[in-house]
Protein backbone atom coordinates (compact mmCIF):
# COMPACT_ATOMS: atom_id res chain seq x y z
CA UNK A 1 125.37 63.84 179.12
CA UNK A 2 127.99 62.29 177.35
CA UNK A 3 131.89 62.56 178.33
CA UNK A 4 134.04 64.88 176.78
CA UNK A 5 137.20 62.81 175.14
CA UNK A 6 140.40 62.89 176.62
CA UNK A 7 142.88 65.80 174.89
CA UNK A 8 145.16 64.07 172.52
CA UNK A 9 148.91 65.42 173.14
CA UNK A 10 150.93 66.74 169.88
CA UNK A 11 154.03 68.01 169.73
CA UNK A 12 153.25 70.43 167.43
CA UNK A 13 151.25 72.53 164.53
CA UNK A 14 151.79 71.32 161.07
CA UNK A 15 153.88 73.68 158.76
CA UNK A 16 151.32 72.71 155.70
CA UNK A 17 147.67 72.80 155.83
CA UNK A 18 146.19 71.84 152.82
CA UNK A 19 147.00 69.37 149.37
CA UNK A 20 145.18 69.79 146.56
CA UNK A 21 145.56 67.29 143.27
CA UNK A 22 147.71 68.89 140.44
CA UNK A 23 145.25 68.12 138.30
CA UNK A 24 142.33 68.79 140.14
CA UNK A 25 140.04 72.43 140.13
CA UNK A 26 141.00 73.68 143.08
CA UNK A 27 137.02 75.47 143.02
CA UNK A 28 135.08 72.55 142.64
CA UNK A 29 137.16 69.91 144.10
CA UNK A 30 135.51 67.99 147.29
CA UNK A 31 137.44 68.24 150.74
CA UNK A 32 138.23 65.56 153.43
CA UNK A 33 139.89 67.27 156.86
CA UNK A 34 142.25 65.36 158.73
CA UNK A 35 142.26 66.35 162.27
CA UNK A 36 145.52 67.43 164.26
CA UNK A 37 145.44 64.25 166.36
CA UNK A 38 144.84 62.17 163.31
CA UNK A 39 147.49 63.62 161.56
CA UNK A 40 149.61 63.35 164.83
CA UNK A 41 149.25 59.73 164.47
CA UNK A 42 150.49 59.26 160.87
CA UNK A 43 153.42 61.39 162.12
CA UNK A 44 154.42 59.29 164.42
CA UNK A 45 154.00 55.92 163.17
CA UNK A 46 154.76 56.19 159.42
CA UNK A 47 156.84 59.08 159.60
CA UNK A 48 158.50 58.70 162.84
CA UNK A 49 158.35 54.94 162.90
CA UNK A 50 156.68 54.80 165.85
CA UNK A 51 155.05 51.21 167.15
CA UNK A 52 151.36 52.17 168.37
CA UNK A 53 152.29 51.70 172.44
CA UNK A 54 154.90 54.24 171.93
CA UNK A 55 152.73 56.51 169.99
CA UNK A 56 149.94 56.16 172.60
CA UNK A 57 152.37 57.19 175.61
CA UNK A 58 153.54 60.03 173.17
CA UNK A 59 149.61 61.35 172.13
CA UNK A 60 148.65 60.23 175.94
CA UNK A 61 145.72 58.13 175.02
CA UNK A 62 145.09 54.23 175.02
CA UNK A 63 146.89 51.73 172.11
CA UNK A 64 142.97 51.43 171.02
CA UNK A 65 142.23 54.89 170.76
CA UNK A 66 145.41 55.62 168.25
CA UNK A 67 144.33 52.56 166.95
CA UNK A 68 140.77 54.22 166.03
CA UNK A 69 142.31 57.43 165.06
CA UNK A 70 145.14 55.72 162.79
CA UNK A 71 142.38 53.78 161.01
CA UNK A 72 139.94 57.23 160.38
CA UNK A 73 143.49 58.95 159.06
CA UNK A 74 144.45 56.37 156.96
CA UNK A 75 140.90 56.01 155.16
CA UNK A 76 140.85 59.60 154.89
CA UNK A 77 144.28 59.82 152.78
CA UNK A 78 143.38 56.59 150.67
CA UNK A 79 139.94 58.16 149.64
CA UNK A 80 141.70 61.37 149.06
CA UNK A 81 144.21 60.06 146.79
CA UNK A 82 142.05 57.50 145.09
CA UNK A 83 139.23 60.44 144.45
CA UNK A 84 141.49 63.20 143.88
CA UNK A 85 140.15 65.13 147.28
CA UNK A 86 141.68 68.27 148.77
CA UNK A 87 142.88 67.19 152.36
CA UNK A 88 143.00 69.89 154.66
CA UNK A 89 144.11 69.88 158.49
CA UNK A 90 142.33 71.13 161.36
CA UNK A 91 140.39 71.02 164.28
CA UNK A 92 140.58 67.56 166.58
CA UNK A 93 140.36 67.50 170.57
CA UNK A 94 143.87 68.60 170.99
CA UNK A 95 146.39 70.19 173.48
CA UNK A 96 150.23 70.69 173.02
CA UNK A 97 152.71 68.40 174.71
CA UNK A 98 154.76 70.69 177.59
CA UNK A 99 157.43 68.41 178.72
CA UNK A 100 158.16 67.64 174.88
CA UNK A 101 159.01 71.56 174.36
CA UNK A 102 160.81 73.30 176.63
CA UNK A 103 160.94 76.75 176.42
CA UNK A 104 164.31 78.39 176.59
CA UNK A 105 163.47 80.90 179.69
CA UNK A 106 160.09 80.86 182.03
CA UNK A 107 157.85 83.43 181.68
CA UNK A 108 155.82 83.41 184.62
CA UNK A 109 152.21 83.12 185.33
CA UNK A 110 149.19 85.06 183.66
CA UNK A 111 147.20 87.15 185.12
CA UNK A 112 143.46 86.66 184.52
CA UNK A 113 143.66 90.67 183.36
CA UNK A 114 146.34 90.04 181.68
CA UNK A 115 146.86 90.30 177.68
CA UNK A 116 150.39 88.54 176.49
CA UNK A 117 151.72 89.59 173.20
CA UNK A 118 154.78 88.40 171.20
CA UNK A 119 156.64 90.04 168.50
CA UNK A 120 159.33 88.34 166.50
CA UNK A 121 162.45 90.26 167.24
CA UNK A 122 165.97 91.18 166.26
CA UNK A 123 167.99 93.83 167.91
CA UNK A 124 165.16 95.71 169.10
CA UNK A 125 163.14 95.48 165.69
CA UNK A 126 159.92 93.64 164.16
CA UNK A 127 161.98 90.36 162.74
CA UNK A 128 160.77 90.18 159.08
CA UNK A 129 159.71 86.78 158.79
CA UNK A 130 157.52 84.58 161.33
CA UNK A 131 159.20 80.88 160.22
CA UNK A 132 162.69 82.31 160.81
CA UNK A 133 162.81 84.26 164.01
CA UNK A 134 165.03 82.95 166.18
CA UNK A 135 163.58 85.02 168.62
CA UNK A 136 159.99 86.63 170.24
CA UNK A 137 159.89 89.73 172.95
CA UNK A 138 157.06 88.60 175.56
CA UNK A 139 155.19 91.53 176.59
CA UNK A 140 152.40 91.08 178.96
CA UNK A 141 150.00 94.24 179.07
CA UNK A 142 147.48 95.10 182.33
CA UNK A 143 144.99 98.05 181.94
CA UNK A 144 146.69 99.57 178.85
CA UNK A 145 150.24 99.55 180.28
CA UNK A 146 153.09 96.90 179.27
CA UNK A 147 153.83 95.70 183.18
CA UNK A 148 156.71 92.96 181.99
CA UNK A 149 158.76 91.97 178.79
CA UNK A 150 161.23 88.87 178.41
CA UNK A 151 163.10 87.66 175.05
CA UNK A 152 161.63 83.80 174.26
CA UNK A 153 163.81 81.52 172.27
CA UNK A 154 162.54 79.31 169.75
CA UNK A 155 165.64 76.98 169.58
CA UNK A 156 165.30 77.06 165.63
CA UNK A 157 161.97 75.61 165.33
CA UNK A 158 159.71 75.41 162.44
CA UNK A 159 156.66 77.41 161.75
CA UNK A 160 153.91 74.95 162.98
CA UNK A 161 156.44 74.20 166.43
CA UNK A 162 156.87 78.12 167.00
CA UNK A 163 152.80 78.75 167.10
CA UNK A 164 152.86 75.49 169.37
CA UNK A 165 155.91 77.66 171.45
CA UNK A 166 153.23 80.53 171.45
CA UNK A 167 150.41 78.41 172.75
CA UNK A 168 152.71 76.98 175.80
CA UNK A 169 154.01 80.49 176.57
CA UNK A 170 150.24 81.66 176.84
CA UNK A 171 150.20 84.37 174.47
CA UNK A 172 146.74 85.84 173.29
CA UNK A 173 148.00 87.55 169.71
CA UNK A 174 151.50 87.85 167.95
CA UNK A 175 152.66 91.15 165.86
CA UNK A 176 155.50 89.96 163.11
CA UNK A 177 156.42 90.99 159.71
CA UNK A 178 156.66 88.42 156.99
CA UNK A 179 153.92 85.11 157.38
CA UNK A 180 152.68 82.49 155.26
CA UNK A 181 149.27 80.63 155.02
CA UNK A 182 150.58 77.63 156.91
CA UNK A 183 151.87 79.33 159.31
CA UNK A 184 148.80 81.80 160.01
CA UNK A 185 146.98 78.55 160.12
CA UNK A 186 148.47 77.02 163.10
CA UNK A 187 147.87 80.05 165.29
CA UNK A 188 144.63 80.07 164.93
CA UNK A 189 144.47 76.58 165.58
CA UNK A 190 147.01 78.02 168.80
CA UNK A 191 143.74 80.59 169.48
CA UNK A 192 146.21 83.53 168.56
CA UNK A 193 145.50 86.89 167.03
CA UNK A 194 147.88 87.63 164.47
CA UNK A 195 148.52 90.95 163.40
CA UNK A 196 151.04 90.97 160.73
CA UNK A 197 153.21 93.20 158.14
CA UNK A 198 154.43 95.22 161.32
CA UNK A 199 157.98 96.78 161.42
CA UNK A 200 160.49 98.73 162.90
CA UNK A 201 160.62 98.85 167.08
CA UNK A 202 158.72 96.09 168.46
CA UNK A 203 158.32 98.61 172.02
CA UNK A 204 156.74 101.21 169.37
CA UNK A 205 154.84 98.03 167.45
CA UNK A 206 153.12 96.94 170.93
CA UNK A 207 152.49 100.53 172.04
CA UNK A 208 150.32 101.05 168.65
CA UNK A 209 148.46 98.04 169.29
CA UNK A 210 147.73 99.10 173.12
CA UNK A 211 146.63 102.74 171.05
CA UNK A 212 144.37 100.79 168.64
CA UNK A 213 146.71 102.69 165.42
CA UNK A 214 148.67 99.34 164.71
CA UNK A 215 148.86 99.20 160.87
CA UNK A 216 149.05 95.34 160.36
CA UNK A 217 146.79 92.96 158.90
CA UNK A 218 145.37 89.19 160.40
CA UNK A 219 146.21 87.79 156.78
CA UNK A 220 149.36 86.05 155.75
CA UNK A 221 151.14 88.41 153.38
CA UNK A 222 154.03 86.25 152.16
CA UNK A 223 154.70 83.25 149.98
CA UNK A 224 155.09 80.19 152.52
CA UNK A 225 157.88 78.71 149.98
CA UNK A 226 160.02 81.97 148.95
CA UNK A 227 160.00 84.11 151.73
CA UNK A 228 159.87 81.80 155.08
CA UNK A 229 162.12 78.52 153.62
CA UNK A 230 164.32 80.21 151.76
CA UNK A 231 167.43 78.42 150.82
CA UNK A 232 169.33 76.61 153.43
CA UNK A 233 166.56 76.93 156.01
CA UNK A 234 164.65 73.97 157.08
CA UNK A 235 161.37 73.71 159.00
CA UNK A 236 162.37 71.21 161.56
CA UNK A 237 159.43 68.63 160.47
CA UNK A 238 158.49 66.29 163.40
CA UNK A 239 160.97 67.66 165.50
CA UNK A 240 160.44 67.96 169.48
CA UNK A 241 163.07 68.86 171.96
């Protein structure tokens, strides 16, 4: 049987998951995918400026196996910009880096009963947009009953590091207002439900979702662009603290 490959650490989702050619149709246009760790690696040593040692202590993997992945990444983008292909991001043997974000309080162990949801918050409420809260309420829910809630900082992180926030915190779905396509992506890369276009109390918000009567959608309802990176916010590309 042959051995499972070693998880490649990232430090987070990507806040855009697809490029298509201006002048391309978008219908009939062919598509490459560019796996998370493969697009990890271009992050780090063309963006970042990484040498390939440092990026292999950062992915934890061996110098020849970003080596391997760089090379598949970068003949991937070549043939997509040559051809005029649609390069989309997913999948790839990945797992988030924990030491690289920190979350701002601890939230304790899961049970194996256990359901943990997060809400983006404000003052009590449903925060309106996913790639601007600054905050989430942590409820974790046994047997139909909320049994603990904390407030989780995001430290101003973009929308693909906030679904990689989720994923360390161990939550199973998120309620929120406002989302876009990139960011719906990365949770369910994160393996989180997303139910969004929620508002008003998040205690009322996770109470209708314990009753089954939540009225939210698993869709992104919001224009990535106008809604979450409005002027004067930024995204915090390629940031980890």
């Amino acid at each position: 049987m042959p051995r499972m490959p070693k998880c490649r650490r990232i430090c987070g989702f990507p806040d855009y998951y697809s490029f298509v050619p201006e002048e391309a149709d978008s219908e009939k246009v062919d598509t490459l995918t560019l796996s998370l760790d493969e697009f990890e690696t271009i992050k780090l040593l063309d963006y970042e400026g990484l040498n390939q040692q440092e990026c292999a202590l950062r992915m934890g993997v061996a110098r020849t196996t970003v080596t391997a992945i760089y090379d598949s990444a970068r003949k991937k983008l070549a043939e997509a910009f040559v051809e005029g292909k649609r390069l989309s991001i997913a999948g790839g043997n990945i797992e988030i880096d924990r030491e690289r974000n920190k979350l701002s309080v601890e939230l304790g162990s899961k049970g194996d009963n256990t359901m943990r949801v997060a809400v983006t918050y404000d003052n009590g409420e449903v925060f309106g947009h996913f790639g601007k809260t600054e905050q989430f309420k942590v409820y974790d829910i046994e047997e139909g009953k909320v049994v603990n809630s904390q407030i989780l900082g995001t430290n101003g992180e973009g929308c693909g590091a906030l679904a990689g926030i989720l994923n360390i915190a161990n939550v199973d779905a998120l309620i929120c207002g406002g989302i876009g396509g990139g960011a719906k992506n990365a949770l369910e890369e994160a393996g989180i439900k997303l139910y969004a276009g929620a508002a008003g109390s998040t205690d009322a918000a996770v109470d209708a979702l314990i009753a089954g009567t939540l009225n939210a959608t698993g869709e992104a309802n919001c224009d990535h662009h106008d809604h979450e990176h409005g002027e004067g916010h930024t995204c915090g590309h390629g940031r980890c603290h």
